[in-house]
C-alpha atoms as a PDB file:
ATOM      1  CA  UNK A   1      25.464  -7.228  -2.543  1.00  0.00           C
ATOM      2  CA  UNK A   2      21.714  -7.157  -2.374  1.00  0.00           C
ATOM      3  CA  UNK A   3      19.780  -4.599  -4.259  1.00  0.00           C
ATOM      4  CA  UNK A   4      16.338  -5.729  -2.408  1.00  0.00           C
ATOM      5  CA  UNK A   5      14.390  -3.017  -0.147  1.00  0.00           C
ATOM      6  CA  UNK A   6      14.632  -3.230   4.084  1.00  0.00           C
ATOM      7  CA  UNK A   7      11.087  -4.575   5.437  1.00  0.00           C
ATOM      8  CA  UNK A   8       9.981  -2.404   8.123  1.00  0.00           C
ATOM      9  CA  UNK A   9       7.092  -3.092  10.429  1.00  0.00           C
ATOM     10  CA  UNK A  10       5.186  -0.834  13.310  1.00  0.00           C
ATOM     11  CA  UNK A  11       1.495  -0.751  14.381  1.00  0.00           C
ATOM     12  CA  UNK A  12       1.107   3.031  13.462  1.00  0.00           C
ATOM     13  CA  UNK A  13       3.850   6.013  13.486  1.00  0.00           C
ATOM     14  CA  UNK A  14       5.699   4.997  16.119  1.00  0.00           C
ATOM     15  CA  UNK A  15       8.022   3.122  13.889  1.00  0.00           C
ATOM     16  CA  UNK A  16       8.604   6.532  12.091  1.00  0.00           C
ATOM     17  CA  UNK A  17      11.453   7.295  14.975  1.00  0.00           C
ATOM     18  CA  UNK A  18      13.495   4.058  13.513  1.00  0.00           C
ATOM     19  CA  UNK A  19      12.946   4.479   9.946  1.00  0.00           C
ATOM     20  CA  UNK A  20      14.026   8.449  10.260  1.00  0.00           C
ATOM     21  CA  UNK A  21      17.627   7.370  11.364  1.00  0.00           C
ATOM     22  CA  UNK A  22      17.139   4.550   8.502  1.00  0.00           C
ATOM     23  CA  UNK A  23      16.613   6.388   5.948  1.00  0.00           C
ATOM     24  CA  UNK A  24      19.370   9.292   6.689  1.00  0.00           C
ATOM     25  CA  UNK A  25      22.680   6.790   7.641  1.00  0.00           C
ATOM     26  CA  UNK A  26      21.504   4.109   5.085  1.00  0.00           C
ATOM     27  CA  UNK A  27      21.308   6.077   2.118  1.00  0.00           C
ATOM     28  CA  UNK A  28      22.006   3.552  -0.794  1.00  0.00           C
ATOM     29  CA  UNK A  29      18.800   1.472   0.743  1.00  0.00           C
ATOM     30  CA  UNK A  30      15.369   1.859  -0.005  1.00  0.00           C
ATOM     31  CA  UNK A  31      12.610   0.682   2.532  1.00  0.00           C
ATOM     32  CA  UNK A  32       8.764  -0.871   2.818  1.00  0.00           C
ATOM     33  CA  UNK A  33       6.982   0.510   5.782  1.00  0.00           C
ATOM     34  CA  UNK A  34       4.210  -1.227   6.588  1.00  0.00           C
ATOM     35  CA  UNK A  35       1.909   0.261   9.290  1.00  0.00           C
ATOM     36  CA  UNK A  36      -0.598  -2.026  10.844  1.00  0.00           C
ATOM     37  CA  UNK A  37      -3.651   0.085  12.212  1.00  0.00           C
ATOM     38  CA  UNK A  38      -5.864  -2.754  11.825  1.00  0.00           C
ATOM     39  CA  UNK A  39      -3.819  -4.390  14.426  1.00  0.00           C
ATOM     40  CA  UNK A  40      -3.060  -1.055  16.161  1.00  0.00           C
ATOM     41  CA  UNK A  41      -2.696  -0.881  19.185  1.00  0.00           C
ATOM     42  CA  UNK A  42      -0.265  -4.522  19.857  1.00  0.00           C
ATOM     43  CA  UNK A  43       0.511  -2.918  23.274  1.00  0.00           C
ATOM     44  CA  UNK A  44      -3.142  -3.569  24.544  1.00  0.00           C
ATOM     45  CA  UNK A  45      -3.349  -7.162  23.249  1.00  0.00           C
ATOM     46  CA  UNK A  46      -1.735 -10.328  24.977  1.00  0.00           C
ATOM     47  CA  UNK A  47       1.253 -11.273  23.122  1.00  0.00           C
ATOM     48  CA  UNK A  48      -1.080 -14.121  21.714  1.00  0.00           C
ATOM     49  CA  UNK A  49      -3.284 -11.794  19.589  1.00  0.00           C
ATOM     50  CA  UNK A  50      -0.685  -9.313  18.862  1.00  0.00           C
ATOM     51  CA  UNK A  51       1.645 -12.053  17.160  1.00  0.00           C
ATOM     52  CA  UNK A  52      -2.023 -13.067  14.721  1.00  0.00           C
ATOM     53  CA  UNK A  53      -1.588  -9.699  13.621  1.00  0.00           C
ATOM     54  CA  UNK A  54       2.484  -9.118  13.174  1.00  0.00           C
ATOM     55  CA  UNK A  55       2.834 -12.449  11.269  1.00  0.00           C
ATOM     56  CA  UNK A  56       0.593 -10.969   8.619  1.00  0.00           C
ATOM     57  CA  UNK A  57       2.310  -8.158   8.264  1.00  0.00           C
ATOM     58  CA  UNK A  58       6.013  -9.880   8.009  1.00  0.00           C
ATOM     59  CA  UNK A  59       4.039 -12.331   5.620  1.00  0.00           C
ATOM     60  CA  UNK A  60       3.148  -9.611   3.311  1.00  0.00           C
ATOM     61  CA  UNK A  61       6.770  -8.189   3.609  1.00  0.00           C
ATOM     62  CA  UNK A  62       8.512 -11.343   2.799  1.00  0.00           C
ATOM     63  CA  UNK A  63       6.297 -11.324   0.008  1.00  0.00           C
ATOM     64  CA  UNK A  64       7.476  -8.430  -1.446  1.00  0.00           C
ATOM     65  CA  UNK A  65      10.785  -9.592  -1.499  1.00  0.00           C
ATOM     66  CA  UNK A  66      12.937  -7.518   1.303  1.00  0.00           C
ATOM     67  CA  UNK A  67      16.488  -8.695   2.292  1.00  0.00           C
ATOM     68  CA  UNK A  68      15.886  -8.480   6.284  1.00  0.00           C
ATOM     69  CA  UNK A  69      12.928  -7.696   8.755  1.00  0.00           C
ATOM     70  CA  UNK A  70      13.197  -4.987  10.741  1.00  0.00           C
ATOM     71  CA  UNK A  71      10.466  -5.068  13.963  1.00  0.00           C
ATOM     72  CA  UNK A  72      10.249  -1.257  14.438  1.00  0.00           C
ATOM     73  CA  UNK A  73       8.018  -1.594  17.262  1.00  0.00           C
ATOM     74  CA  UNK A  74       8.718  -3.282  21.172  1.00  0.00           C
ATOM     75  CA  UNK A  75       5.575  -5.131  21.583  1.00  0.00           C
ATOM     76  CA  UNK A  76       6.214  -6.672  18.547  1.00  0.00           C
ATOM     77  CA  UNK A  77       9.758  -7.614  19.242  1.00  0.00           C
ATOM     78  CA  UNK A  78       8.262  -9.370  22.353  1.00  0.00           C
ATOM     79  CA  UNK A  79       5.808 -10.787  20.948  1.00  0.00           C
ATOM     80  CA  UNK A  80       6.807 -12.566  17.529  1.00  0.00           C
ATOM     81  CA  UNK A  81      10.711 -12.004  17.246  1.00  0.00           C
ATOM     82  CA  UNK A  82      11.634 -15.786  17.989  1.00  0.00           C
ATOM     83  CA  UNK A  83       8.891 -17.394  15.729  1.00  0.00           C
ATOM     84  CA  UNK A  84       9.995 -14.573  12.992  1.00  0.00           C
ATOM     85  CA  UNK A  85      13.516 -15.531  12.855  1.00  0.00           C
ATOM     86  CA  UNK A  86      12.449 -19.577  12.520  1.00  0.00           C
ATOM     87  CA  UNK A  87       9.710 -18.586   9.533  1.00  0.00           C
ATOM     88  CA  UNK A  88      11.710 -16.857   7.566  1.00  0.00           C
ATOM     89  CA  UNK A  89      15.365 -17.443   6.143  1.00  0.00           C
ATOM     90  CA  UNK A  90      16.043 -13.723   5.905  1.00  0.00           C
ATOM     91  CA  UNK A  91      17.709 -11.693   8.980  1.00  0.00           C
ATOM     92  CA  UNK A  92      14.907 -10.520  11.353  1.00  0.00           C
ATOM     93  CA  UNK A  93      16.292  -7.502  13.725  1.00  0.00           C
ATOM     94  CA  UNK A  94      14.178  -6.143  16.915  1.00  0.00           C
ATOM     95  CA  UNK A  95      14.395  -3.197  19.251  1.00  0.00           C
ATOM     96  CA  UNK A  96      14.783  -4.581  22.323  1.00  0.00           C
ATOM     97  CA  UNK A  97      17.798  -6.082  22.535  1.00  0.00           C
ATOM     98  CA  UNK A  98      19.570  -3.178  20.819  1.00  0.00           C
ATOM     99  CA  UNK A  99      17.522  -0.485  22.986  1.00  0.00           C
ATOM    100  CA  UNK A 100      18.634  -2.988  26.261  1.00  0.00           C
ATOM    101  CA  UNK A 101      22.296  -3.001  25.566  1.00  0.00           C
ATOM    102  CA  UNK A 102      22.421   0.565  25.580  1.00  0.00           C
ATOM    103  CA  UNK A 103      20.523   1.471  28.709  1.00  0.00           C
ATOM    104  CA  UNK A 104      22.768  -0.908  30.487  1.00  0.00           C
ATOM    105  CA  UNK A 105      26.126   0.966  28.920  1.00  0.00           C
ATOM    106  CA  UNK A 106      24.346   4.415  29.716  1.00  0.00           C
ATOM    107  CA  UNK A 107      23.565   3.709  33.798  1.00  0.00           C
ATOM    108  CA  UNK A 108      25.740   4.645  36.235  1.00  0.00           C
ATOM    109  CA  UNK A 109      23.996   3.769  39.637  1.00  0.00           C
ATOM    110  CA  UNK A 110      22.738   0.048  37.927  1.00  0.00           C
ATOM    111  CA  UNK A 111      18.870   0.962  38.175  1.00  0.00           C
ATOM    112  CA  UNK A 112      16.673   1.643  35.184  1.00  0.00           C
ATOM    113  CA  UNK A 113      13.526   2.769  34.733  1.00  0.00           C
ATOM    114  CA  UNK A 114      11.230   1.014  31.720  1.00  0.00           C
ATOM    115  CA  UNK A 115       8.329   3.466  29.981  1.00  0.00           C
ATOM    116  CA  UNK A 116       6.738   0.950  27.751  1.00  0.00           C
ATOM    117  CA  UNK A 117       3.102  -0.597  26.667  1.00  0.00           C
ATOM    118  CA  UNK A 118       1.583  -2.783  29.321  1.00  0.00           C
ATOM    119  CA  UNK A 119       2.253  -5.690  26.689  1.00  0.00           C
ATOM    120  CA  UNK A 120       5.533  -5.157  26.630  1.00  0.00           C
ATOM    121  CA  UNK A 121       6.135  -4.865  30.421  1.00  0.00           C
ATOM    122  CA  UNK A 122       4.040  -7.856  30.760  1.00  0.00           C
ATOM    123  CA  UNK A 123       6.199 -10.100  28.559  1.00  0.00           C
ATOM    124  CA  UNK A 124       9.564  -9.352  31.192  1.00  0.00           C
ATOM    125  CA  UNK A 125      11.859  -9.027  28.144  1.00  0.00           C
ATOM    126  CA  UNK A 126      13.639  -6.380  28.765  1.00  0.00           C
ATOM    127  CA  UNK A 127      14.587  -7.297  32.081  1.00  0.00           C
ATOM    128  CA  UNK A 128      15.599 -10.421  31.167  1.00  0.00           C
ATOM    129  CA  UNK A 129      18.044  -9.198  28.358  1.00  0.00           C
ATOM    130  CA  UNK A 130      19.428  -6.488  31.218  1.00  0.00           C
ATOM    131  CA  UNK A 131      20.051  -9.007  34.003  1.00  0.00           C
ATOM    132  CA  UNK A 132      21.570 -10.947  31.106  1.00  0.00           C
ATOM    133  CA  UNK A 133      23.851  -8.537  30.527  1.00  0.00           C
ATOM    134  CA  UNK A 134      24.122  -7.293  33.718  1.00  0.00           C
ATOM    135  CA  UNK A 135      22.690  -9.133  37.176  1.00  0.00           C
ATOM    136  CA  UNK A 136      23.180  -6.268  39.168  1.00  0.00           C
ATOM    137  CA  UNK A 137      20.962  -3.602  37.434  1.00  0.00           C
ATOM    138  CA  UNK A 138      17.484  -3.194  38.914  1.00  0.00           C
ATOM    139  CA  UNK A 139      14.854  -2.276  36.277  1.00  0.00           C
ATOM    140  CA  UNK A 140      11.791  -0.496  36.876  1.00  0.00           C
ATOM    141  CA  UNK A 141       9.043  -0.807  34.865  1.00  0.00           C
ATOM    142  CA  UNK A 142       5.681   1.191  33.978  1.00  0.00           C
ATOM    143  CA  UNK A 143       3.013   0.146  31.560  1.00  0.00           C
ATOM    144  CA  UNK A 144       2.191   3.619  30.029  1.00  0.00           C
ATOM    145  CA  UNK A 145      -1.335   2.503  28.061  1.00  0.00           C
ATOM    146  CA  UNK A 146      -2.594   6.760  27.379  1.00  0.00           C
ATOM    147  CA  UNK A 147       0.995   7.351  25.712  1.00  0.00           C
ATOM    148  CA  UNK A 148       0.749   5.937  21.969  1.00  0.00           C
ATOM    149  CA  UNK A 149      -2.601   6.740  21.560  1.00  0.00           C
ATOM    150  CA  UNK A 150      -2.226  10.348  22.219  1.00  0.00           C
ATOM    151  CA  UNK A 151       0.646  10.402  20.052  1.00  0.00           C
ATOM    152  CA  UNK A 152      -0.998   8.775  17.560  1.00  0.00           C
ATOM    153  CA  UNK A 153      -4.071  11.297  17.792  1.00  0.00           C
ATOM    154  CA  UNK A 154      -1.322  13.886  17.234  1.00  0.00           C
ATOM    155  CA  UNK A 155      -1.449  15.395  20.888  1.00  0.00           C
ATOM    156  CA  UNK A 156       2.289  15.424  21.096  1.00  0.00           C
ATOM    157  CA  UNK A 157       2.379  19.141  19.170  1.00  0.00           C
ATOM    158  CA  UNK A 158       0.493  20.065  22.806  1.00  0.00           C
ATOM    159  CA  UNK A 159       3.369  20.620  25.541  1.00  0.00           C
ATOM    160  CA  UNK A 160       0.954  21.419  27.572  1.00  0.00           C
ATOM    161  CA  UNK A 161      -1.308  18.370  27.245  1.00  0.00           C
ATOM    162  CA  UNK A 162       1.607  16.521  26.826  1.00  0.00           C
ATOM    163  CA  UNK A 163       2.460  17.152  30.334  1.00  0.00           C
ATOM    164  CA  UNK A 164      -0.824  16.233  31.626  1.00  0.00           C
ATOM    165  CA  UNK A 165      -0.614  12.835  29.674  1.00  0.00           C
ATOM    166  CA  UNK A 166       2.541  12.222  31.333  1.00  0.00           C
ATOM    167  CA  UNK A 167       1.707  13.318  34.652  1.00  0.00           C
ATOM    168  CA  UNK A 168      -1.473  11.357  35.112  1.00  0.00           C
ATOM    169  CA  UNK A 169       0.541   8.007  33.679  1.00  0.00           C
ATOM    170  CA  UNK A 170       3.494   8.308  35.775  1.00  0.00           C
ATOM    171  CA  UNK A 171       3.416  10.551  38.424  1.00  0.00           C
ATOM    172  CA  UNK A 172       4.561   8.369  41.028  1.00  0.00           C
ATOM    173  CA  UNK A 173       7.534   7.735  39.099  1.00  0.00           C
ATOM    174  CA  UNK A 174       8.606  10.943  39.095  1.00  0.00           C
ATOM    175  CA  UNK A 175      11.238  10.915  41.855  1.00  0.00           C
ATOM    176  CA  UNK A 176      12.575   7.482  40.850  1.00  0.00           C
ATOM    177  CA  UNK A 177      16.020   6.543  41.951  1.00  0.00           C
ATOM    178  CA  UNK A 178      17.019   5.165  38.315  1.00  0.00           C
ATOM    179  CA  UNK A 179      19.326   7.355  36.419  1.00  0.00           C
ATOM    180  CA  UNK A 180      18.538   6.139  32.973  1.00  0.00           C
ATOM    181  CA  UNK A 181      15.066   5.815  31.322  1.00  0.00           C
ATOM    182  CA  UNK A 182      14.058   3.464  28.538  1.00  0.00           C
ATOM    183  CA  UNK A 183      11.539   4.577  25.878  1.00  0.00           C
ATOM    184  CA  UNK A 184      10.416   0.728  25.364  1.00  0.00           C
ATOM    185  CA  UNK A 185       7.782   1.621  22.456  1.00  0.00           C
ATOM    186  CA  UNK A 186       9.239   3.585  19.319  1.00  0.00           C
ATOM    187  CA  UNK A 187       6.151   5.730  19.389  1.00  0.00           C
ATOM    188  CA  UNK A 188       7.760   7.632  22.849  1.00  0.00           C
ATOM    189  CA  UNK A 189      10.297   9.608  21.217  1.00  0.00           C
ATOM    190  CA  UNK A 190       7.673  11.842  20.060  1.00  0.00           C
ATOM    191  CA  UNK A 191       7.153  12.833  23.438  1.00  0.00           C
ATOM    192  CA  UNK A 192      10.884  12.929  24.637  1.00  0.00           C
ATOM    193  CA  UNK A 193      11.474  16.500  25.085  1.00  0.00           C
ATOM    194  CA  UNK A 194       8.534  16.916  27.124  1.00  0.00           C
ATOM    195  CA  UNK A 195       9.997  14.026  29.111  1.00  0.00           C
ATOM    196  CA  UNK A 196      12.771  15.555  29.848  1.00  0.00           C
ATOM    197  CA  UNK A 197      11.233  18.613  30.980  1.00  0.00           C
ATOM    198  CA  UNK A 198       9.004  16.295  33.272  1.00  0.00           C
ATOM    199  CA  UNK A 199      11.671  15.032  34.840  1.00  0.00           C
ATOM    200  CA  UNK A 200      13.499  18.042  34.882  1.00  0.00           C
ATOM    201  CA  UNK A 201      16.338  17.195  32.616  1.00  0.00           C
ATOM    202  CA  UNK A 202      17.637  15.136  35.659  1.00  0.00           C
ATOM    203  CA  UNK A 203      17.690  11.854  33.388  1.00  0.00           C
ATOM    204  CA  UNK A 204      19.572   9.876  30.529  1.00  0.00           C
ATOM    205  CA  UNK A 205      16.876   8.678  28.082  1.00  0.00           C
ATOM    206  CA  UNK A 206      17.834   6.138  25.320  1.00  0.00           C
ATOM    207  CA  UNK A 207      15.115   4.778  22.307  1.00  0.00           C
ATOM    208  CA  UNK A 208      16.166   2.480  19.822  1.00  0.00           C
ATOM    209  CA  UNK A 209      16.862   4.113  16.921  1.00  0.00           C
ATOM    210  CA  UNK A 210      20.798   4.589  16.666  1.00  0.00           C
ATOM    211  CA  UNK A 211      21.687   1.085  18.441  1.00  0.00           C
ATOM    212  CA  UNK A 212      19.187  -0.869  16.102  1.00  0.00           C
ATOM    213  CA  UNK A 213      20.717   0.759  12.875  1.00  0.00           C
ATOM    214  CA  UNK A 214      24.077  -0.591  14.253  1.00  0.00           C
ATOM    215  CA  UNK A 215      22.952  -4.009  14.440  1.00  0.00           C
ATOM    216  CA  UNK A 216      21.384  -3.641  10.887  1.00  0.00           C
ATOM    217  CA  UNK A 217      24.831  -2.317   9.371  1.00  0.00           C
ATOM    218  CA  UNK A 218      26.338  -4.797  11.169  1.00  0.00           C
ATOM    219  CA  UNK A 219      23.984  -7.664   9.104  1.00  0.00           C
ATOM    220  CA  UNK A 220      24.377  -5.992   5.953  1.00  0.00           C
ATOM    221  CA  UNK A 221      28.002  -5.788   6.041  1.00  0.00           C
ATOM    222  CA  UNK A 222      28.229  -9.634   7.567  1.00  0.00           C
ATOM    223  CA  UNK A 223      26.044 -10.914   5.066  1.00  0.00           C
ATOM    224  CA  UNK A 224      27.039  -8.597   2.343  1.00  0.00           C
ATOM    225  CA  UNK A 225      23.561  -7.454   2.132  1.00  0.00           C
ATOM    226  CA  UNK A 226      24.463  -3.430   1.509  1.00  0.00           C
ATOM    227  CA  UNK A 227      23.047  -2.032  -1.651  1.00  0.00           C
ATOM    228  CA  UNK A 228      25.750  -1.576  -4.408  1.00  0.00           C
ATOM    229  CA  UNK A 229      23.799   0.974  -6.352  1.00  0.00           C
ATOM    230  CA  UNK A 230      23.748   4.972  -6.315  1.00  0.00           C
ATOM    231  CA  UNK A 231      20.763   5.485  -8.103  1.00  0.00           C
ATOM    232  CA  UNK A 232      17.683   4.377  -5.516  1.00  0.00           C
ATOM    233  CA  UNK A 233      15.123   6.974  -6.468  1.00  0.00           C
ATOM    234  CA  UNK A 234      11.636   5.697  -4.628  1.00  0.00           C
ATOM    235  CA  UNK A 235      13.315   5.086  -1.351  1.00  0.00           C
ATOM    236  CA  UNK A 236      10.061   4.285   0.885  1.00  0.00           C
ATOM    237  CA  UNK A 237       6.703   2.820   0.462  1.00  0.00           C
ATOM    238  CA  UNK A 238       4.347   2.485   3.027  1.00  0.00           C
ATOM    239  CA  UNK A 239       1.572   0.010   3.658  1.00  0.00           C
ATOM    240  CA  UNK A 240      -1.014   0.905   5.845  1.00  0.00           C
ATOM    241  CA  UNK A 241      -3.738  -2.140   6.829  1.00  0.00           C
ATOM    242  CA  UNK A 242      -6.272   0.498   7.275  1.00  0.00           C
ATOM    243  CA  UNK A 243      -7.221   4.400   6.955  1.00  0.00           C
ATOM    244  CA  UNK A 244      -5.621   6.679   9.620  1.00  0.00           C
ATOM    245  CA  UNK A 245      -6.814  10.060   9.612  1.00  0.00           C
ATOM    246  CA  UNK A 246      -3.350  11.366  11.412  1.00  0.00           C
ATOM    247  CA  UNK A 247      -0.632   8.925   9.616  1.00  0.00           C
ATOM    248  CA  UNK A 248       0.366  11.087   6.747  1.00  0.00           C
ATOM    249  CA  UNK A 249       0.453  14.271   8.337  1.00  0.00           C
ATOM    250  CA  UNK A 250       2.614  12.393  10.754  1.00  0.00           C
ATOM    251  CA  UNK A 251       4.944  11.028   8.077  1.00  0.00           C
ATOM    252  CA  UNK A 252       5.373  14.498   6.589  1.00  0.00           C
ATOM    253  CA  UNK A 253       6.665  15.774   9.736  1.00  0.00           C
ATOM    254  CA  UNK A 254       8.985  13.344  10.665  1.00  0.00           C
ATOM    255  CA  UNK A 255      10.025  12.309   6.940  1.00  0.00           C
ATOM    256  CA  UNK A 256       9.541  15.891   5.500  1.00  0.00           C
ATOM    257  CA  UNK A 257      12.247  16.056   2.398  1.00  0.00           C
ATOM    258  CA  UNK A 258      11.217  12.405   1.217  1.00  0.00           C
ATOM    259  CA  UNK A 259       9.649  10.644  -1.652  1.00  0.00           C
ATOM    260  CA  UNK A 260       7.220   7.939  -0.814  1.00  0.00           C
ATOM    261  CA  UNK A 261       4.710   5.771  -2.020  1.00  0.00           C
ATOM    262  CA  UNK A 262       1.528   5.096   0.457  1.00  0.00           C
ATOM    263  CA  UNK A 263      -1.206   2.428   0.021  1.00  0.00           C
ATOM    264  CA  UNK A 264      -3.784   0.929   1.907  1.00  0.00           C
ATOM    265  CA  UNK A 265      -3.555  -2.739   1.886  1.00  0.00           C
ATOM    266  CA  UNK A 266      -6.190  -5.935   2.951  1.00  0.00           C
ATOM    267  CA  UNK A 267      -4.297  -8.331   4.695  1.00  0.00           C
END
């Protein structure tokens, strides 16, 4: 048994959509968030710059002493799983190959279509896990560089702006042959229901919230890592590396019943 906290990491909210599940099916755990806006956006930046930034984030986590690393956030996965799992000697968990293993369970006519940041489509990862899994699935895949930042602005609350957003990004994707629809950036599922009205409920979509917590219980029971005490109290802290007018409010909505800590760290 471990009694040490999970180390989360995003580069704003989007990571919000993991830790939510987190927090609700893990609850003998408690959790550091750490939310890197001074590195916000990673999906922008080569995978180069974006791994400067993530490694000083995990740095600062595995400083504070968590039990496992949990990158809460695709571009990140792509970008700095590998060296992650070789600097530390704690578990290190991403989203990709989780969020990949489903999509290829869910389709039915083998092709898939990939909403994720241009970084992320750029690095070819989730194809490669797919076609690793499965050669014959074709996957599709559309840089969508408008959609965090207009979630992260708060937009999402808009339907009707939300539509436009989505429209202007990926309206020639609209009548795509692929059955199934990765959100490849944990920021998207804030904009899933207008999604699926955009593509008129004619879709499967799949994030990578429930398939990542079942790798994590699967660590923490295979390591014996699970928390053997009933009394965690302050459950989450969060780190942000600097100010965001919109995170909070955010938080609230998507956390609303818990008890955190938030700070705003150097790094």
């Amino acid at each position: 048994m471990n009694n040490q906290p999970i180390g989360i990491l995003d580069s704003g909210v989007g990571g919000l959509t993991v830790t939510q599940t987190l927090l609700r099916e893990l609850s003998n755990e408690s959790f550091i968030y750490v939310a890197d806006m001074k590195g916000y956006p990673y999906g922008d930046k080569t995978l180069e710059e974006a791994q400067t930034f993530i490694l000083k984030a995990t740095d600062f986590l595995y400083d504070q002493g968590v039990k496992m690393i949990v990158f809460a956030c695709n571009t990140a996965t792509a970008a700095a799983i590998e060296v992650a799992k070789r600097r530390y000697p704690i578990p290190v968990i991403g989203v990709i190959e989780p969020t990949a293993r489903l999509a290829s369970r869910t389709t039915t006519n083998n092709q898939i279509l990939l909403l994720a940041t241009e970084s992320t489509v750029k690095s070819n990862y989730y194809a490669q896990e797919i076609n690793r899994i499965n050669p014959d699935i074709r996957v599709i895949s559309k840089g969508c560089s408008t959609f965090a930042p207009f979630i992260e602005s708060g937009g999402y609350h808009d339907r009707v702006e939300s539509l436009l957003t989505i429209d202007n990004e990926i309206n020639g994707y609209k009548d795509t042959p692929a059955d199934t629809i990765i959100l490849g950036c944990t920021h998207y599922p804030m904009l899933r229901e207008t999604l699926e009205e955009y593509f008129n409920h004619s879709k499967t979509f799949v994030d990578s919230s429930n398939e990542t917590l079942k790798d994590i219980q699967f660590i923490l029971s295979h390591e014996d890592l699970y928390n053997d005490s009933m009394n965690v109290t302050a459950r989450l802290q969060v780190y942000l590396t600097a100010e965001s007018k919109t995170f909070e409010s955010i938080l609230n909505e998507w956390l609303p019943n818990e008890k955190y800590s938030l700070n705003v760290i150097e790094l």
